[in-house]
C-alpha atoms as a PDB file:
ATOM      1  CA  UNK A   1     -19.771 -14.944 -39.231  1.00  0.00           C
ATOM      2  CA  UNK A   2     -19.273 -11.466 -40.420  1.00  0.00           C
ATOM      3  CA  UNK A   3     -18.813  -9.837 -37.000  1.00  0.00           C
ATOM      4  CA  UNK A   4     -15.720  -9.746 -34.956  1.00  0.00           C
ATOM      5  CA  UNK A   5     -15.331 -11.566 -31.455  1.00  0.00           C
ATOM      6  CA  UNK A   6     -12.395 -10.721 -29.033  1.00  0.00           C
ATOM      7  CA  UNK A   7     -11.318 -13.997 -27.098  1.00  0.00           C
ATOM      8  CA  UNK A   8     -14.211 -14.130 -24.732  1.00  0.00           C
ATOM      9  CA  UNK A   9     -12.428 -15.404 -21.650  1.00  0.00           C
ATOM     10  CA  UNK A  10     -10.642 -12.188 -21.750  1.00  0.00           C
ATOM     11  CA  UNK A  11     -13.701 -10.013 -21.183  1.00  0.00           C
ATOM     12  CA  UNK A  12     -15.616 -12.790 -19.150  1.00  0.00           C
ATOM     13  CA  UNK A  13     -12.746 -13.173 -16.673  1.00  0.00           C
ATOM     14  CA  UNK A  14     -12.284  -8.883 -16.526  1.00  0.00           C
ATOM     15  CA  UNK A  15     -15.876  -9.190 -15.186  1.00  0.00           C
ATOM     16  CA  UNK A  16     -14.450 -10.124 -12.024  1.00  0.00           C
ATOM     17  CA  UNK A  17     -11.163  -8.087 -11.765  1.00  0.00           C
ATOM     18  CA  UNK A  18     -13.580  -5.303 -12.103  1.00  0.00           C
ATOM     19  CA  UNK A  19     -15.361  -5.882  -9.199  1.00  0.00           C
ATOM     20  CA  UNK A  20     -11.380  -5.667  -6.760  1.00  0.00           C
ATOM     21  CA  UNK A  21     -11.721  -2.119  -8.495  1.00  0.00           C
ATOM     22  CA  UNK A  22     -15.132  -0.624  -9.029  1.00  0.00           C
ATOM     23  CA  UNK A  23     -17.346  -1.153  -5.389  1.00  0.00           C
ATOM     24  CA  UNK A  24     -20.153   1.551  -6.598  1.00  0.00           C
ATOM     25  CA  UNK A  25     -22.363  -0.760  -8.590  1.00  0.00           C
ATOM     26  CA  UNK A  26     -22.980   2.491 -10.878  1.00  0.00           C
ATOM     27  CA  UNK A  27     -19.327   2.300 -11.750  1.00  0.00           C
ATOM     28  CA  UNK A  28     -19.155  -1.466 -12.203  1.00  0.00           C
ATOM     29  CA  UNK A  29     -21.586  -1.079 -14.700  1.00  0.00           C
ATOM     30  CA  UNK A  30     -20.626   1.558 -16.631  1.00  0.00           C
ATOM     31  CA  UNK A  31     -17.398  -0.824 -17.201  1.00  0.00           C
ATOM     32  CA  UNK A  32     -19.343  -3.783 -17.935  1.00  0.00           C
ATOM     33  CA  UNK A  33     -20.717  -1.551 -20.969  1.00  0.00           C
ATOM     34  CA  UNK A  34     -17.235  -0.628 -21.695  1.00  0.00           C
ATOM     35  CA  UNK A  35     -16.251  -4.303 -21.907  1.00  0.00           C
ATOM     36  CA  UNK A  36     -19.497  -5.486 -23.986  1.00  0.00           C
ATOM     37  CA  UNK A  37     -18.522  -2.621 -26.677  1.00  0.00           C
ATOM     38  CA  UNK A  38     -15.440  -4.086 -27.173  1.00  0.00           C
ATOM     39  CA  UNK A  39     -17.320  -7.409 -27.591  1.00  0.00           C
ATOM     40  CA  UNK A  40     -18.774  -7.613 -30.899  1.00  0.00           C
ATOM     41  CA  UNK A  41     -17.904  -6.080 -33.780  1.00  0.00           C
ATOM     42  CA  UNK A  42     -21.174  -4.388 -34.884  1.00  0.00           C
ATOM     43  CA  UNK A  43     -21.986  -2.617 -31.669  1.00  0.00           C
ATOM     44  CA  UNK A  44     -21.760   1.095 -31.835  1.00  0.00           C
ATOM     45  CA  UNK A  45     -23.138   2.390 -28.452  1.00  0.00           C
ATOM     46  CA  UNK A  46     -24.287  -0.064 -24.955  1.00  0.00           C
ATOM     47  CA  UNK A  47     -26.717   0.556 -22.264  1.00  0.00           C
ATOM     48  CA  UNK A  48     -27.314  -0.548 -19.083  1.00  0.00           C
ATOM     49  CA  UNK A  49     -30.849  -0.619 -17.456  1.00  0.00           C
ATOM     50  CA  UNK A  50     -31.652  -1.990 -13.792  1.00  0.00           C
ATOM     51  CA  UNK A  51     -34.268  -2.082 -11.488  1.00  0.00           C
ATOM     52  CA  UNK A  52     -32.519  -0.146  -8.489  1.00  0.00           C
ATOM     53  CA  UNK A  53     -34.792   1.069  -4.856  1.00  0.00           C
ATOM     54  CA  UNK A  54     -38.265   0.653  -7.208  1.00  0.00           C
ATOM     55  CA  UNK A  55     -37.151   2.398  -9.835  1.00  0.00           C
ATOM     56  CA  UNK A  56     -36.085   1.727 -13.591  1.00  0.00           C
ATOM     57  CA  UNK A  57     -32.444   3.881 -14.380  1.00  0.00           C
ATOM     58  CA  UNK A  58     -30.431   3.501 -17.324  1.00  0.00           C
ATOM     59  CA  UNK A  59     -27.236   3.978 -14.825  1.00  0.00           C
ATOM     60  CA  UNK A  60     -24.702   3.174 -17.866  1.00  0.00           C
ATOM     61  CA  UNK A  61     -24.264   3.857 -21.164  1.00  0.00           C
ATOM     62  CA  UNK A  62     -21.515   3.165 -23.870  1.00  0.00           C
ATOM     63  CA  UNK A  63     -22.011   6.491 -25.386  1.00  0.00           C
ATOM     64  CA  UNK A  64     -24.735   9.572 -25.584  1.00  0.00           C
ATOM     65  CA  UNK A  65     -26.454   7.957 -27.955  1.00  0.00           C
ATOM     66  CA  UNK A  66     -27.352   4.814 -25.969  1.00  0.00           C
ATOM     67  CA  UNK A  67     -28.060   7.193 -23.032  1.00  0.00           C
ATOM     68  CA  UNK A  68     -30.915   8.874 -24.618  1.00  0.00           C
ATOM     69  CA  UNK A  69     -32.620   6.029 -25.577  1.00  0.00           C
ATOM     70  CA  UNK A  70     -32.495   4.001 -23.012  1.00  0.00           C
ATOM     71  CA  UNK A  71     -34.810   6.565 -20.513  1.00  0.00           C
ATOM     72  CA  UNK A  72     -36.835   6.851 -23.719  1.00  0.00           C
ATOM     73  CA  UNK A  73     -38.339   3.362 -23.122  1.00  0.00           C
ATOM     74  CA  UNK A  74     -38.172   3.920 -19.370  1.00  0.00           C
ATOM     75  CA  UNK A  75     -40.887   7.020 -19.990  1.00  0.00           C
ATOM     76  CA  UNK A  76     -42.843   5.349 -22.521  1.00  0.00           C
ATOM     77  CA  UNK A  77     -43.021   2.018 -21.077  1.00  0.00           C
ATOM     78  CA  UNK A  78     -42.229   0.058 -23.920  1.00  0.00           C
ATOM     79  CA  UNK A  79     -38.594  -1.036 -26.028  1.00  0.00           C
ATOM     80  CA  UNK A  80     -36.561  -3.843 -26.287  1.00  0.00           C
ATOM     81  CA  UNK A  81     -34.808  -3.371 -23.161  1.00  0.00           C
ATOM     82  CA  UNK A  82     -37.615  -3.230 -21.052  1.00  0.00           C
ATOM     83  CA  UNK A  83     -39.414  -5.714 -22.023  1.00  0.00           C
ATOM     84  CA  UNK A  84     -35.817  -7.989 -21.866  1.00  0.00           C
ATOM     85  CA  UNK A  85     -35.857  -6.379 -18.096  1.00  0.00           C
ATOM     86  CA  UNK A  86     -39.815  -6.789 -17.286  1.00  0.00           C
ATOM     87  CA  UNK A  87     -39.680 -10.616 -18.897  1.00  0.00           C
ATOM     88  CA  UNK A  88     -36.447 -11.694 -18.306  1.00  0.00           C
ATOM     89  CA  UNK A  89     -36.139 -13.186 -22.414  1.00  0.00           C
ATOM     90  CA  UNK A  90     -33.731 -12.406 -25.136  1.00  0.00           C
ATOM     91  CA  UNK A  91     -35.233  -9.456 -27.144  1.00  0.00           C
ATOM     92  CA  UNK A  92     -33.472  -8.744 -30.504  1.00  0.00           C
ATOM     93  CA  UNK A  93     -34.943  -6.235 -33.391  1.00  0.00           C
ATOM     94  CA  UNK A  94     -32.825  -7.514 -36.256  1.00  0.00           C
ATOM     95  CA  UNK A  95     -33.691  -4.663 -38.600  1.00  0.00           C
ATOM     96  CA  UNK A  96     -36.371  -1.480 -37.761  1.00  0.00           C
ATOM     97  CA  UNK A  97     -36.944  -0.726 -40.679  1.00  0.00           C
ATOM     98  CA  UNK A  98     -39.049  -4.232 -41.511  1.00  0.00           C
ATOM     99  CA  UNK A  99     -40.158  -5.057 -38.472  1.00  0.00           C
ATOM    100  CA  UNK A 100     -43.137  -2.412 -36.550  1.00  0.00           C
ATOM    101  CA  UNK A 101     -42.382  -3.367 -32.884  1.00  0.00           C
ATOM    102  CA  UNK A 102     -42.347  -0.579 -30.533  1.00  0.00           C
ATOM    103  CA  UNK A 103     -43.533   2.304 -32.658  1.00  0.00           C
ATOM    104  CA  UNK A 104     -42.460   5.205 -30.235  1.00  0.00           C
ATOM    105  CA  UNK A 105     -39.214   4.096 -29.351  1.00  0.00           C
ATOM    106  CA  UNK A 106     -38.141   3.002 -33.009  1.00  0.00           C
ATOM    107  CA  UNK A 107     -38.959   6.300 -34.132  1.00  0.00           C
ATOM    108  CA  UNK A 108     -36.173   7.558 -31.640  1.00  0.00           C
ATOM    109  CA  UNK A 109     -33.829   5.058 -32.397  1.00  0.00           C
ATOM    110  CA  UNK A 110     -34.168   4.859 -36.239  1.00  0.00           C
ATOM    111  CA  UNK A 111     -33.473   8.755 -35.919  1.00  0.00           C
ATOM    112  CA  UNK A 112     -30.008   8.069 -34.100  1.00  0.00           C
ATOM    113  CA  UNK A 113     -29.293   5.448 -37.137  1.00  0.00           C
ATOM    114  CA  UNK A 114     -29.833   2.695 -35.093  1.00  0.00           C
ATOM    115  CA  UNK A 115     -30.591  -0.234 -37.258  1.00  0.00           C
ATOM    116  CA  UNK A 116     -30.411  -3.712 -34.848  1.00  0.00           C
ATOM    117  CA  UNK A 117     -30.683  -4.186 -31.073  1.00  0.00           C
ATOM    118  CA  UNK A 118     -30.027  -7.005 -29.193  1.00  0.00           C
ATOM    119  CA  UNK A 119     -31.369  -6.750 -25.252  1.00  0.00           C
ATOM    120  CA  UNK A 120     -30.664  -9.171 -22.402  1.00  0.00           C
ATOM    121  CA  UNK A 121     -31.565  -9.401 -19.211  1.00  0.00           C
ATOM    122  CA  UNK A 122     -29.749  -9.499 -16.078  1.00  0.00           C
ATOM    123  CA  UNK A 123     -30.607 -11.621 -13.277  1.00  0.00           C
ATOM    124  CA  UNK A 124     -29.463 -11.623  -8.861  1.00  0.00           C
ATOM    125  CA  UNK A 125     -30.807 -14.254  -7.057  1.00  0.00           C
ATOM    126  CA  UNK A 126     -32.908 -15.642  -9.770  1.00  0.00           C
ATOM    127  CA  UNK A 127     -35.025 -11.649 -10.615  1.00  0.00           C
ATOM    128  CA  UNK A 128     -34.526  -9.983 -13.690  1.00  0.00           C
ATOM    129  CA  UNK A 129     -33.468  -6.957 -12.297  1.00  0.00           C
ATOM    130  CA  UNK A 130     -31.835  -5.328 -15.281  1.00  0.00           C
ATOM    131  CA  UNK A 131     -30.955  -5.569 -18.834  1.00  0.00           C
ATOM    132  CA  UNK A 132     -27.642  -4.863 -21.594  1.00  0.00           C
ATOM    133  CA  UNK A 133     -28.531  -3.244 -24.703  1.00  0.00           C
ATOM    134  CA  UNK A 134     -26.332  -3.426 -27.955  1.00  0.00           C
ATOM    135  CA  UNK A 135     -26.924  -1.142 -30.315  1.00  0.00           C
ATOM    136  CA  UNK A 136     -25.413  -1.234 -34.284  1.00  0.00           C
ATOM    137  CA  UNK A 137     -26.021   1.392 -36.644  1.00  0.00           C
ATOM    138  CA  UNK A 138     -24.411  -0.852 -39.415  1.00  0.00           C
ATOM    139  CA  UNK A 139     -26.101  -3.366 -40.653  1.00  0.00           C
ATOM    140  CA  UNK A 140     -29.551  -5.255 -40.359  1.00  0.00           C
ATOM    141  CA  UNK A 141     -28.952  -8.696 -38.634  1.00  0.00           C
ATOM    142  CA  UNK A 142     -26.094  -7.565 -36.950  1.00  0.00           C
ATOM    143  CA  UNK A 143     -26.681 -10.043 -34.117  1.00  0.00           C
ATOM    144  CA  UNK A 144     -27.322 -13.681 -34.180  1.00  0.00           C
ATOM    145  CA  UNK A 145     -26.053 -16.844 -34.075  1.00  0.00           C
ATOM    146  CA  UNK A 146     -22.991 -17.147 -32.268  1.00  0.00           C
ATOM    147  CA  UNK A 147     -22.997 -13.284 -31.976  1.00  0.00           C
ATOM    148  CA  UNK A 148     -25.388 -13.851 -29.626  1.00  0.00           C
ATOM    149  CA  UNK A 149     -24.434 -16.810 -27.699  1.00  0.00           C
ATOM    150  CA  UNK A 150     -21.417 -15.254 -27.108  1.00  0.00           C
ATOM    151  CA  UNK A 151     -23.412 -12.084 -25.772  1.00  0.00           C
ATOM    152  CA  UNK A 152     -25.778 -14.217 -23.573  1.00  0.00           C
ATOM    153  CA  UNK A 153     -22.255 -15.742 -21.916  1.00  0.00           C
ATOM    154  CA  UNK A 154     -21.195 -12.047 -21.015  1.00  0.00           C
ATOM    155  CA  UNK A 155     -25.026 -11.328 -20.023  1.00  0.00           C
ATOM    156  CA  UNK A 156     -24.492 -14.376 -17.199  1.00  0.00           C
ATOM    157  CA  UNK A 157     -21.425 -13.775 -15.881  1.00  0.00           C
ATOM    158  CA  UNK A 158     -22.860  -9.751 -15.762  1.00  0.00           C
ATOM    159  CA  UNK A 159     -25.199 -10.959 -13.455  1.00  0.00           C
ATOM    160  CA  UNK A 160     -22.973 -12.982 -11.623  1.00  0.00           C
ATOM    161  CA  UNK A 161     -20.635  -9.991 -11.370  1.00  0.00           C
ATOM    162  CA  UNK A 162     -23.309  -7.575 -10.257  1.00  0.00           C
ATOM    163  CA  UNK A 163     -25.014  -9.796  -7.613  1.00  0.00           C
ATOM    164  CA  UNK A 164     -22.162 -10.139  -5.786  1.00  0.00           C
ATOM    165  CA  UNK A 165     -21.482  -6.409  -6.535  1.00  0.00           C
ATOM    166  CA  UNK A 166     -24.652  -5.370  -5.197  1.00  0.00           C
ATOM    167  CA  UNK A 167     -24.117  -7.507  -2.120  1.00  0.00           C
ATOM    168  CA  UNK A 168     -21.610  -6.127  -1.267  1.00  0.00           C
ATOM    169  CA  UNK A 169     -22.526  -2.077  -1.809  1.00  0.00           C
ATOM    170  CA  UNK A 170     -25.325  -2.933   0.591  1.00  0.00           C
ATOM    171  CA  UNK A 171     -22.933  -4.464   3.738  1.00  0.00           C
ATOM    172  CA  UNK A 172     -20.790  -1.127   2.894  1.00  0.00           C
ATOM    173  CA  UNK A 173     -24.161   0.642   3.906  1.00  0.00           C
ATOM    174  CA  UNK A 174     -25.446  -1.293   6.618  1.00  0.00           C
ATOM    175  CA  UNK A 175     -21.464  -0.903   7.903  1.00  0.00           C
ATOM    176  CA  UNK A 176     -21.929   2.465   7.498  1.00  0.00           C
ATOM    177  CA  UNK A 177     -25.144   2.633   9.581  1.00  0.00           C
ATOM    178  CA  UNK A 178     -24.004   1.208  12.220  1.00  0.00           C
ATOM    179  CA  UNK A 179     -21.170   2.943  12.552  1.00  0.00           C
ATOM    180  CA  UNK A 180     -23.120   6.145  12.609  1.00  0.00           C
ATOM    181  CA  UNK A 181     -24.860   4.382  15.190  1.00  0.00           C
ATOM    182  CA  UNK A 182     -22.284   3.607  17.666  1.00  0.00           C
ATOM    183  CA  UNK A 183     -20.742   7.151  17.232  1.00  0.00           C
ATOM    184  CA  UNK A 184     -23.928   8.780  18.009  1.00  0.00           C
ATOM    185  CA  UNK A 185     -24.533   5.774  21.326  1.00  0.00           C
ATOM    186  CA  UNK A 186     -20.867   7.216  22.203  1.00  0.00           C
ATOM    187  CA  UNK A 187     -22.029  10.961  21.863  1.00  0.00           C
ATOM    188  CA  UNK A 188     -24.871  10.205  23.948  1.00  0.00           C
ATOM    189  CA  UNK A 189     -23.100   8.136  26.298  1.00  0.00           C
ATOM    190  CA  UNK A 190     -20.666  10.629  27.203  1.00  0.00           C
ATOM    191  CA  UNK A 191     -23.675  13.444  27.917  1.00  0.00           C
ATOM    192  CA  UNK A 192     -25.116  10.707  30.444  1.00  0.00           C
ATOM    193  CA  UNK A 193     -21.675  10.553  32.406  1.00  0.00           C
ATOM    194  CA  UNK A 194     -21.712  14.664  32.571  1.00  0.00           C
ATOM    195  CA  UNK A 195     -25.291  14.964  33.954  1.00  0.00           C
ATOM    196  CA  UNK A 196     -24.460  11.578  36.301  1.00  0.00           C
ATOM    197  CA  UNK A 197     -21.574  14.008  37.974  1.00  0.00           C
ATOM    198  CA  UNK A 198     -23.752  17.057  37.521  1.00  0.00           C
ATOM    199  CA  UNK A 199     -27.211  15.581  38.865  1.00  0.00           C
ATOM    200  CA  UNK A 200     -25.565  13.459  41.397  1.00  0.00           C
ATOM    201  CA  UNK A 201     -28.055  10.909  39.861  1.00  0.00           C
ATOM    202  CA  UNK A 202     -27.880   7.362  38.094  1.00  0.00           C
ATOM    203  CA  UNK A 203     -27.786   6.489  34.436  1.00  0.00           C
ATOM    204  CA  UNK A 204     -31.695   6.037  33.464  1.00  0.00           C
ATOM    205  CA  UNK A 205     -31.858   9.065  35.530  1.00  0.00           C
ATOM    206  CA  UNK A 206     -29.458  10.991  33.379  1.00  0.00           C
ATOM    207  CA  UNK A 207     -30.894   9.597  30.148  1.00  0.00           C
ATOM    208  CA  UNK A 208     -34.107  10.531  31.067  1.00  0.00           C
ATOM    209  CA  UNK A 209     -33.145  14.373  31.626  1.00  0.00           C
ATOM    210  CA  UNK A 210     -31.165  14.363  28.173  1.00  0.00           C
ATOM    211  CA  UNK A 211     -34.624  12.490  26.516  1.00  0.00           C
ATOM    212  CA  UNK A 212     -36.898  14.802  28.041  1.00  0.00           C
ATOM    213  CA  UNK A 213     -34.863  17.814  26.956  1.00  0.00           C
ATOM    214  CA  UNK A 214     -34.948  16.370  23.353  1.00  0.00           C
ATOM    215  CA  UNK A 215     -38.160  15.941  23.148  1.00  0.00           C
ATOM    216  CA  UNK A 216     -39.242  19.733  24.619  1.00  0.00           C
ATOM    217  CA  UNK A 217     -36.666  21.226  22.252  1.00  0.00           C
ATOM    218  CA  UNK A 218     -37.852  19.406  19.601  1.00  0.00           C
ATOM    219  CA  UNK A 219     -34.025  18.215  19.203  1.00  0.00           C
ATOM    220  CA  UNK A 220     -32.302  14.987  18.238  1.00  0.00           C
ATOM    221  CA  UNK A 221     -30.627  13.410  21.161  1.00  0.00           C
ATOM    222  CA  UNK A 222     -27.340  13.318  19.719  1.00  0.00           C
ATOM    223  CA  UNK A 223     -27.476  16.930  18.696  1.00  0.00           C
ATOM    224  CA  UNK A 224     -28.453  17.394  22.856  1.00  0.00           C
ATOM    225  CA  UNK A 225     -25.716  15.350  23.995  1.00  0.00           C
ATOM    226  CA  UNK A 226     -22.880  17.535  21.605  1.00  0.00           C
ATOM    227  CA  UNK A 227     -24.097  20.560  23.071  1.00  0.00           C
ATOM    228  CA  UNK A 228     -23.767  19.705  26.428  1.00  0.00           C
ATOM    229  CA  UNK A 229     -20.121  18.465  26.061  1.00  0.00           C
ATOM    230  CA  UNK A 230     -19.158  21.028  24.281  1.00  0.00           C
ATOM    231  CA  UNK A 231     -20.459  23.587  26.709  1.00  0.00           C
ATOM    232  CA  UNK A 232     -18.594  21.537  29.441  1.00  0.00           C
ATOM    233  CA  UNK A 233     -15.910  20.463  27.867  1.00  0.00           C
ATOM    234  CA  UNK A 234     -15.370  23.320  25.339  1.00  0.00           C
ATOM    235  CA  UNK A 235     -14.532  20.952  22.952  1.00  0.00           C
ATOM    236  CA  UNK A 236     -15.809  18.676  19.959  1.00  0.00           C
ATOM    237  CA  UNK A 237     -17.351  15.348  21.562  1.00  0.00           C
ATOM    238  CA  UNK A 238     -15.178  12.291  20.579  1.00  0.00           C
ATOM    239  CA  UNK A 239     -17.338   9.800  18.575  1.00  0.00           C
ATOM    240  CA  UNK A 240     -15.200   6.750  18.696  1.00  0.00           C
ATOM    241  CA  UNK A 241     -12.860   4.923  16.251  1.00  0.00           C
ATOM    242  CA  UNK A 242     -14.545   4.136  12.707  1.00  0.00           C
ATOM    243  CA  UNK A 243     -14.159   0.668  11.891  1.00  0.00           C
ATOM    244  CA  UNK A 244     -11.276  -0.518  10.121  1.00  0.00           C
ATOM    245  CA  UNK A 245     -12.000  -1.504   6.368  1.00  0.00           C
ATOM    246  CA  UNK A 246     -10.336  -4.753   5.357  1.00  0.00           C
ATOM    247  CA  UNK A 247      -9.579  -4.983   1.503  1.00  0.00           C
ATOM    248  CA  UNK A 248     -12.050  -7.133  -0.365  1.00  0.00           C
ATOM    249  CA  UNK A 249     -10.951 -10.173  -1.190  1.00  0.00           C
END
């Protein structure tokens, strides 16, 4: 086997210290590419495509060079990493000069020196969502064999990785949300006691008078409620106590 292979349960295992360090999935991946460089000896440049909020984005990317061509494909529809993302197969061009698959995007590549490519996709919850691109400019046939196997491994333990990472980006944001939430509930909450002791009236009362006034001003509720502590209180509202972040585990 001419190319050289790192011991794999080093970079398999990093997959997961990465994700105690990196919680923006952007930055996880723009490790993972870091890692799968290091992976086989052939590979000049990686990138990273995923299917992210309905659209295609080459979020990582080894070096320039695997950054331009990776949106290439994304505007022509057609390359080997989007049709590794779009069928969820193993995709290799073993030499561009000999074989005519994706005419645009080999014109692109062959200018960049690009000689082999090996795409695989990435899978959460059973959807290829995503695929990892490895680029060599040195040889024909640079992949193959146990080259690959070795590069499908990483590919699964990728997705793994970036499931869970993904999982948990989104309970940051829905965390986030709701604390937003309950600040604003406490905002608002706090306007309702004022007009109560103002108004001499109950709490749907008091809601009421801070809705309609909203609505007539064409203003958001809790933008309503801050100015009417702030004009009583001629202070800041308080919004509550964020919520404590434990570490991950």
């Amino acid at each position: 086997m001419d190319a050289s292979l790192p011991a794999q349960p080093v970079a398999l295992d990093a997959l997961h210290t990465l994700l105690l360090s990196a919680p923006e999935v952007e930055t996880f991946l723009c490790e993972v590419a870091e890692l799968a460089a290091g992976m086989v000896g052939t590979v000049n440049s990686v990138g990273i495509t995923v299917r992210y909020g309905g659209e295609l984005l080459t979020v990582a990317s080894r070096d320039a060079r695997a950054a331009t061509r990776d949106p290439s494909q994304c505007l022509d529809g057609q390359g080997p990493c989007l049709e590794a993302l779009m069928t969820g197969q193993v995709v290799e061009v073993s030499d561009q000069h000999t074989q005519p698959r994706f005419e645009g995007f080999q014109a692109r590549a062959r200018a960049h020196g690009v000689i082999s490519i090996l795409s695989l996709p990435l899978f959460v919850d059973g959807t290829s969502i995503g695929a990892l691109s490895l680029f060599s400019t040195v040889r024909a046939n640079a992949f193959g064999g146990e080259v690959t196997r070795e590069a499908l491994a990483f590919a699964e333990r990728t997705s793994t990785a970036l499931a869970l990472t993904i999982r948990y980006a989104e309970q940051v944001e829905t965390s986030r949300q709701l604390e937003r939430t309950l600040a604003a509930r406490t905002v608002i909450d706090q306007a309702i006691g004022i007009l109560m002791a103002q108004q001499r009236c109950d709490a749907h009362q008091a809601f009421d008078l801070l809705r309609r006034h909203s609505q007539n001003h064409n203003r958001k509720l809790r933008t309503v409620a801050e100015g009417l502590i702030a004009r009583v209180s001629g202070g800041q509202p308080v919004a509550g106590h964020p919520f404590e972040q434990s570490p991950r585990a």
